[in-house]
Protein backbone atom coordinates (compact mmCIF):
# COMPACT_ATOMS: atom_id res chain seq x y z
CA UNK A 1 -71.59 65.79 57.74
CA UNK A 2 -74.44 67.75 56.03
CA UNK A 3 -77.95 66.00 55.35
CA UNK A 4 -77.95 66.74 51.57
CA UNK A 5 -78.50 63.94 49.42
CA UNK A 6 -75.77 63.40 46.22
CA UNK A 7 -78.15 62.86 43.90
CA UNK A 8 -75.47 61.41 41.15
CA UNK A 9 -74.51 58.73 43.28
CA UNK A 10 -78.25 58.36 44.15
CA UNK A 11 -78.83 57.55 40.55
CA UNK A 12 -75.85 55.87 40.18
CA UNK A 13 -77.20 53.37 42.68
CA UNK A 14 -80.56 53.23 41.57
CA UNK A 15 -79.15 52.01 37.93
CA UNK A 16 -77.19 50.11 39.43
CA UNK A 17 -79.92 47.77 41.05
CA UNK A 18 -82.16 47.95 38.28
CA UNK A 19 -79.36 46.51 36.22
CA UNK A 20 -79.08 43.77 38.82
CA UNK A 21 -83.19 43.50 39.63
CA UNK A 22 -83.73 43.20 35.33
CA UNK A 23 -82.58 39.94 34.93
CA UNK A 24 -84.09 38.60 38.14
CA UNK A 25 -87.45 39.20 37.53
CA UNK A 26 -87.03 37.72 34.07
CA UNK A 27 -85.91 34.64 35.70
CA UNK A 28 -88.51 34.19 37.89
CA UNK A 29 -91.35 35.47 35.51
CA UNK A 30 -90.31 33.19 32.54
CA UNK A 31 -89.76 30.04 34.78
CA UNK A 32 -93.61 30.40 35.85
CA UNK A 33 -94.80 31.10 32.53
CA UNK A 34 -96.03 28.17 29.71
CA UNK A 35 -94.02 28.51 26.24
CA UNK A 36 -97.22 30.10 24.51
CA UNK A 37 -97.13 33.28 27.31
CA UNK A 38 -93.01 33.57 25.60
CA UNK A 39 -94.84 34.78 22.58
CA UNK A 40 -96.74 37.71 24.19
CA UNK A 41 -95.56 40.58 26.16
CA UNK A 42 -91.76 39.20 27.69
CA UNK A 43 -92.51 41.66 30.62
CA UNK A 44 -95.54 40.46 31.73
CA UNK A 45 -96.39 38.61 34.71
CA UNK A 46 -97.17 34.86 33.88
CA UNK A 47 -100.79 34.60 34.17
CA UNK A 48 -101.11 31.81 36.53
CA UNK A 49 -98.04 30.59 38.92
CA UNK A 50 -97.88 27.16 38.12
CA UNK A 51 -94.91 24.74 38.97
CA UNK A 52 -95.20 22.09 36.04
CA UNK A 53 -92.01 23.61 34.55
CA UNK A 54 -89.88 23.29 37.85
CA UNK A 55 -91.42 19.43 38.23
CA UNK A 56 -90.00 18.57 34.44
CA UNK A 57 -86.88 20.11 35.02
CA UNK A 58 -85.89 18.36 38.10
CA UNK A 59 -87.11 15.22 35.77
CA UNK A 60 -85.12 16.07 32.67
CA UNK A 61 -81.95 16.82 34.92
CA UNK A 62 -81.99 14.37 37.18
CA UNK A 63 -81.71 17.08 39.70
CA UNK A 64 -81.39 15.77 43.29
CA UNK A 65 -78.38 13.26 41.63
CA UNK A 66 -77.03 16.42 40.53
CA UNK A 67 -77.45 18.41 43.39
CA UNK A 68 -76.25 15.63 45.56
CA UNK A 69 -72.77 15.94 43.18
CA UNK A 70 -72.59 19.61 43.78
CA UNK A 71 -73.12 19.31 47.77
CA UNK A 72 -70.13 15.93 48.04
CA UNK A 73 -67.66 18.73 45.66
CA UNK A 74 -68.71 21.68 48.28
CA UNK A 75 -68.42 20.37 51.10
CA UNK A 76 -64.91 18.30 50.27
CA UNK A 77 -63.35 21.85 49.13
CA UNK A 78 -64.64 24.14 51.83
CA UNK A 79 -63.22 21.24 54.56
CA UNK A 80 -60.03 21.01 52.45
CA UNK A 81 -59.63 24.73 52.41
CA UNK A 82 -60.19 25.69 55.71
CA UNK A 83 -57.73 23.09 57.28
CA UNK A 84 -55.24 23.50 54.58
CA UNK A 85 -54.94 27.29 53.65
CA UNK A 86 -54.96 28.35 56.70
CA UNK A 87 -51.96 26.29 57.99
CA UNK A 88 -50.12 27.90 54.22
CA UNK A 89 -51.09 31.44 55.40
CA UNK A 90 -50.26 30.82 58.89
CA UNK A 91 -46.50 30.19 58.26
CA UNK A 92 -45.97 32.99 55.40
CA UNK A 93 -47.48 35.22 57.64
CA UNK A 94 -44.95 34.33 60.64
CA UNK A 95 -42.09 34.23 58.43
CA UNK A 96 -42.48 36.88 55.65
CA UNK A 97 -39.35 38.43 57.12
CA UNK A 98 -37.78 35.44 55.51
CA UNK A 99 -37.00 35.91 51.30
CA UNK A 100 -37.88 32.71 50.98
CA UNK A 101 -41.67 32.90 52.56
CA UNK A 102 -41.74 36.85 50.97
CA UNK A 103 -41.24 35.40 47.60
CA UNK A 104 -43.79 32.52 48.08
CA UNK A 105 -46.85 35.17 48.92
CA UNK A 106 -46.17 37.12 46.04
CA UNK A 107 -45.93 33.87 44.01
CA UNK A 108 -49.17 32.80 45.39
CA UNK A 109 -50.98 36.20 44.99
CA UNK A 110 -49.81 36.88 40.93
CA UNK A 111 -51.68 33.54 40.45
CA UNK A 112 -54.96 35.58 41.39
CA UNK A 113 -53.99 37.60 37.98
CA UNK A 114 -53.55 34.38 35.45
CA UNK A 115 -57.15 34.02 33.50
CA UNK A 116 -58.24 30.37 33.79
CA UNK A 117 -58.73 30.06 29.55
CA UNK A 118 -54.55 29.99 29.47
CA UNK A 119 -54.05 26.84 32.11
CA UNK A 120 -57.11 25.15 31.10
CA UNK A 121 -55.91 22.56 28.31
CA UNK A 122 -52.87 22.08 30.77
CA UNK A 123 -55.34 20.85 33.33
CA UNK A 124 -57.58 19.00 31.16
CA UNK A 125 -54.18 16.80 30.73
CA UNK A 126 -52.95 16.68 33.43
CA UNK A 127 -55.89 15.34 35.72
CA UNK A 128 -56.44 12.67 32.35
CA UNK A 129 -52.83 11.42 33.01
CA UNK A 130 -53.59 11.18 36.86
CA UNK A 131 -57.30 10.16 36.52
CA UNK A 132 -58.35 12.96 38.58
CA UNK A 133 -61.52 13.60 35.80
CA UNK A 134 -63.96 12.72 38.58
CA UNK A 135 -65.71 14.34 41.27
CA UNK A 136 -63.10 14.09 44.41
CA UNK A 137 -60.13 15.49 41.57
CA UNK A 138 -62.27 18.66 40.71
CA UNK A 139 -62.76 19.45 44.58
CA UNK A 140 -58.85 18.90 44.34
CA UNK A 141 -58.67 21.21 41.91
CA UNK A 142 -61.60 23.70 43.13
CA UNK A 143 -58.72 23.88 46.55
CA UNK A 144 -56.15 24.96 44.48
CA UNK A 145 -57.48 27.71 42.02
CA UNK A 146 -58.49 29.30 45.97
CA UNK A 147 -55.42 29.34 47.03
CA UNK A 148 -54.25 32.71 46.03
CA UNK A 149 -57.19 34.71 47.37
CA UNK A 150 -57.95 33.38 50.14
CA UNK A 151 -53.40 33.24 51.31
CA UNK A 152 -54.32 36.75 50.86
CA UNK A 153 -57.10 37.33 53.14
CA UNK A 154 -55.58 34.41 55.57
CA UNK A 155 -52.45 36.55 55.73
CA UNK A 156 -53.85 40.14 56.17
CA UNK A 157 -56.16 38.57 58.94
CA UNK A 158 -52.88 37.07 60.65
CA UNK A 159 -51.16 40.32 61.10
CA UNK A 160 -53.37 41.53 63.57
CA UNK A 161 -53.13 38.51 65.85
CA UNK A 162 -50.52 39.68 68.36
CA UNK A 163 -47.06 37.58 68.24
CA UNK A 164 -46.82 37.76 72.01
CA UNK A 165 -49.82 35.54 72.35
CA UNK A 166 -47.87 32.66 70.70
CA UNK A 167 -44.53 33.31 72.64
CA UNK A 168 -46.31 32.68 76.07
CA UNK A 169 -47.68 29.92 74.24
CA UNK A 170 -44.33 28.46 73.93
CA UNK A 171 -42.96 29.69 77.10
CA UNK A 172 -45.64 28.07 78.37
CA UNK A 173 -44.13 24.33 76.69
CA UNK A 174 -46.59 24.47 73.38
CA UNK A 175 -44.91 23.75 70.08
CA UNK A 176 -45.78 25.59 66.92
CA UNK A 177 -48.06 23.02 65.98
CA UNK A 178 -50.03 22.84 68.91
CA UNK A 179 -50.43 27.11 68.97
CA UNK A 180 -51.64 26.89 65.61
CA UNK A 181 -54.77 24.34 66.46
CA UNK A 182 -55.31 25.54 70.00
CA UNK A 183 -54.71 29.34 70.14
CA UNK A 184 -54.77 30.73 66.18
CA UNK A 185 -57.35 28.30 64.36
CA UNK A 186 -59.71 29.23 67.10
CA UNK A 187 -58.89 33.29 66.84
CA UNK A 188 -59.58 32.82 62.76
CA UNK A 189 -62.94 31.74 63.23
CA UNK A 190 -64.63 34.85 61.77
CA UNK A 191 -62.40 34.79 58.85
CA UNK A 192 -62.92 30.98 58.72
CA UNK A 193 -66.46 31.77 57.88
CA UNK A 194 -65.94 34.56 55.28
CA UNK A 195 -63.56 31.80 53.45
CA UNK A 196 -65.89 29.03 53.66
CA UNK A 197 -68.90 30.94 52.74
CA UNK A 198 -66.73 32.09 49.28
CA UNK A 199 -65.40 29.21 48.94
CA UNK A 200 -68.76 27.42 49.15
CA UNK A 201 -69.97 29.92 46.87
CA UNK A 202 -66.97 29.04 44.16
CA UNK A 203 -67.54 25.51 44.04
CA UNK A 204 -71.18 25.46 43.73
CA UNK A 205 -71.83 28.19 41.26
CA UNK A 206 -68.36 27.43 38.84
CA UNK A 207 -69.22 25.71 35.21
CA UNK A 208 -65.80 25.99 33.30
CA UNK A 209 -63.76 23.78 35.40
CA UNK A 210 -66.36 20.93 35.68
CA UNK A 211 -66.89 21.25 32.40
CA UNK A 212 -63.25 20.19 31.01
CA UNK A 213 -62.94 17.68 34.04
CA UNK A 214 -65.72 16.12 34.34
CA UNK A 215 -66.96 13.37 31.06
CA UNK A 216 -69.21 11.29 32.78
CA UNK A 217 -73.04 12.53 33.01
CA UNK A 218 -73.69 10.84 36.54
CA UNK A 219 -71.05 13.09 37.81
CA UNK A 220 -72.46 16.13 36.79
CA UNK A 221 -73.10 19.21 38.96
CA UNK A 222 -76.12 21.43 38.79
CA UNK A 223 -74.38 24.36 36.42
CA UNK A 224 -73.23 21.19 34.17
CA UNK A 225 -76.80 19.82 33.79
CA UNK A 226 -78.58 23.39 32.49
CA UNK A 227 -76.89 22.28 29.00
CA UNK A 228 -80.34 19.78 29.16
CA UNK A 229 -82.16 22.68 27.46
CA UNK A 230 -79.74 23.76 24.75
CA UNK A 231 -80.19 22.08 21.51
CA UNK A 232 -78.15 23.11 18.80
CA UNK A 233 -81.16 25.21 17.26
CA UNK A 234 -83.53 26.15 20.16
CA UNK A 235 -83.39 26.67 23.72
CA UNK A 236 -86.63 25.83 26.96
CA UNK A 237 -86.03 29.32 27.92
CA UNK A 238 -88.93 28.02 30.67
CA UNK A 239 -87.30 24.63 31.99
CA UNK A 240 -83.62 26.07 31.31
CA UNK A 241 -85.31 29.36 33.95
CA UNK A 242 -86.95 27.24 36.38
CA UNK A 243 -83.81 24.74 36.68
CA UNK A 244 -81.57 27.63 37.42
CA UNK A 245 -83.54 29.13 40.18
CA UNK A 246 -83.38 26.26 41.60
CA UNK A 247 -79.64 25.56 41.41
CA UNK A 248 -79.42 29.04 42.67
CA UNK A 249 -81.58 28.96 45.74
CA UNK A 250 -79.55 27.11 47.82
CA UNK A 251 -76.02 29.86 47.53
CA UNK A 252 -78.43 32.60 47.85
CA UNK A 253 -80.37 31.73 51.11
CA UNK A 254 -77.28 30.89 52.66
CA UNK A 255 -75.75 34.35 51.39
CA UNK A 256 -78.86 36.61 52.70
CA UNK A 257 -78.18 34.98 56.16
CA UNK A 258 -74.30 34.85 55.87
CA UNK A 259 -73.71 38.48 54.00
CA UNK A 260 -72.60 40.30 57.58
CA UNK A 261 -69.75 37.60 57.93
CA UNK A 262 -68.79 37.42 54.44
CA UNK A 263 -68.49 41.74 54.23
CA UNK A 264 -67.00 41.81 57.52
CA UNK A 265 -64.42 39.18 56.74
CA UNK A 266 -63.05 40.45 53.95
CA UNK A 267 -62.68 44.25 54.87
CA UNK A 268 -60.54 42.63 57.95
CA UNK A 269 -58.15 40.61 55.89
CA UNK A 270 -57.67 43.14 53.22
CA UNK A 271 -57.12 46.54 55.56
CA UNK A 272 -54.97 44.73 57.67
C-alpha cells in the first residue's frame, strides 16, 4: 500500500460533504436570524444569536406534547421490534433448509423493494376499518414496514452463531424456547443495538405514514407539527428552521454517540 493520495476520490469526498455541510449551516444560520436579516445576504451569519424564534416555535407547536407523542411511538416500536423480529429471524434462520421458511425470507425481503406511495391508500383503510388511526396503531404499523430489513440483518447475524451451542443446550434439557431467551437473545445484543438505534431512527424522523394515519392534532409527532409554518402562500422559513433543529437534535446526539454500533452492526449482518 503506497502513500499517494487519489486525489479524485479526494474530491469526490470533499463534494460530497459540502453537499451534506450546505444545507446544515443554512439551518442553523436562518433559525438564529430575524425575518428582516432573510432579505439580505442568505449566507451570512445572523448578526446576533438570539433564541426568540426557537421560544415561539415550541409555542406555536405545542412542542413538548409533540415530542412527548414521538418518544410513546419510539419507544413502543423499538420494544416491539426487538422482542418480535428477532424471534421471526431466529426461526427462518434455523430452518431455511425448509421450502417453506426459504420462501418466507424471500417473501419478507422483496417487501424491502415495494415503494410505500402503492400500499398507502390500502393502509389508510385499513387501520380506519380497525381504528388503528391513533398513536399505539402507527407504532403497529412503524413494526411492520421494519420487518423486511431488519429479518435481513437478524438472519445474516444468525448464521454465524454456531448450531452446536444450541444442541448442548438441548442436550443439556433446554427447549427451543428457553435457548432462544437464555443463550441467542443474549449473543444478539450488538445487533440488538444496531436495530434499535435504526429503528429508533425510523420512527422518529418518518412524516408520510403519520401523516395518512394520524387525524387528530393532539396526536401529532414532531415531523407532523412543522406543517405550523406552511400557509398556503408563505412559509416562517425562521420558526419552520428553528423547530426542525430541534426535532432533529434528539436522533442526532444519540447517532454521534451510537454511530460505531450502528456501522458495525450492519456490516455483520449483511457479510455474513
Amino acid at each position: 500500500m503506497t502513500g499517494k493520495k487519489n486525489w479524485k476520490v479526494t474530491t469526490l469526498l470533499i463534494l460530497g460533504s459540502l453537499f451534506i455541510f450546505f444545507p446544515l449551516y443554512l439551518t442553523i444560520t436562518i433559525a438564529f436570524k430575524t425575518p428582516q436579516e432573510m432579505s439580505g445576504n442568505l449566507l451570512a451569519l445572523p448578526e446576533s444569536w438570539s433564541i426568540s424564534n426557537f421560544l415561539t416555535a415550541i409555542e406555536m407547536t405545542n412542542f413538548f406534547r409533540a415530542l412527548g407523542n414521538s418518544v410513546l411511538v419510539t419507544v413502543i416500536t423499538v420494544v416491539l421490534v426487538l422482542l418480535t423480529h428477532s424471534l421471526v429471524a431466529y426461526a427462518i434462520a434455523r430452518n431455511m433448509h425448509k421450502k417453506f421458511y426459504k420462501f418466507l425470507y424471500f417473501y419478507f425481503i422483496s417487501a424491502m423493494f415495494i415503494p410505500f406511495p402503492i400500499i398507502m391508500l390500502p393502509i389508510v383503510k385499513q387501520t380506519s376499518m380497525w381504528g388503528m388511526d391513533n398513536l399505539i396503531g402507527l407504532a403497529f404499523l412503524n413494526v411492520v414496514m421494519q420487518l423486511a430489513f431488519n429479518v435481513f440483518v437478524y438472519v445474516g447475524f444468525l448464521k454465524s452463531i454456531p448450531v452446536q451451542l444450541e444442541e448442548a443446550a438441548i442436550i443439556d434439557g433446554a427447549s427451543t424456547w428457553q435457548v432462544f431467551w437464555k443463550i441467542i437473545f443474549p449473543i444478539m445484543k450488538p445487533m440488538h443495538a444496531t436495530i434499535a438505534i435504526l429503528t429508533a431512527l425510523f420512527a422518529w424522523n418518518d412524516f408520510m405514514l403519520p401523516l395518512v394515519i394520524l387525524s387528530d392534532s393532539s396526536q401529532y409527532t414532531l415531523p407532523l407539527v412543522q406543517y405550523a409554518f406552511q400557509g398556503q402562500f408563505s412559509t416562517d422559513y425562521n420558526l419552520a428552521f428553528a423547530s426542525y433543529l430541534m426535532a432533529m437534535l434528539p436522533m442526532i446526539i444519540i447517532y454521534i454517540f451510537a454511530q460505531k454500533w450502528i456501522i458495525g452492526g450492519v456490516m455483520r449482518g449483511s457479510l455474513k
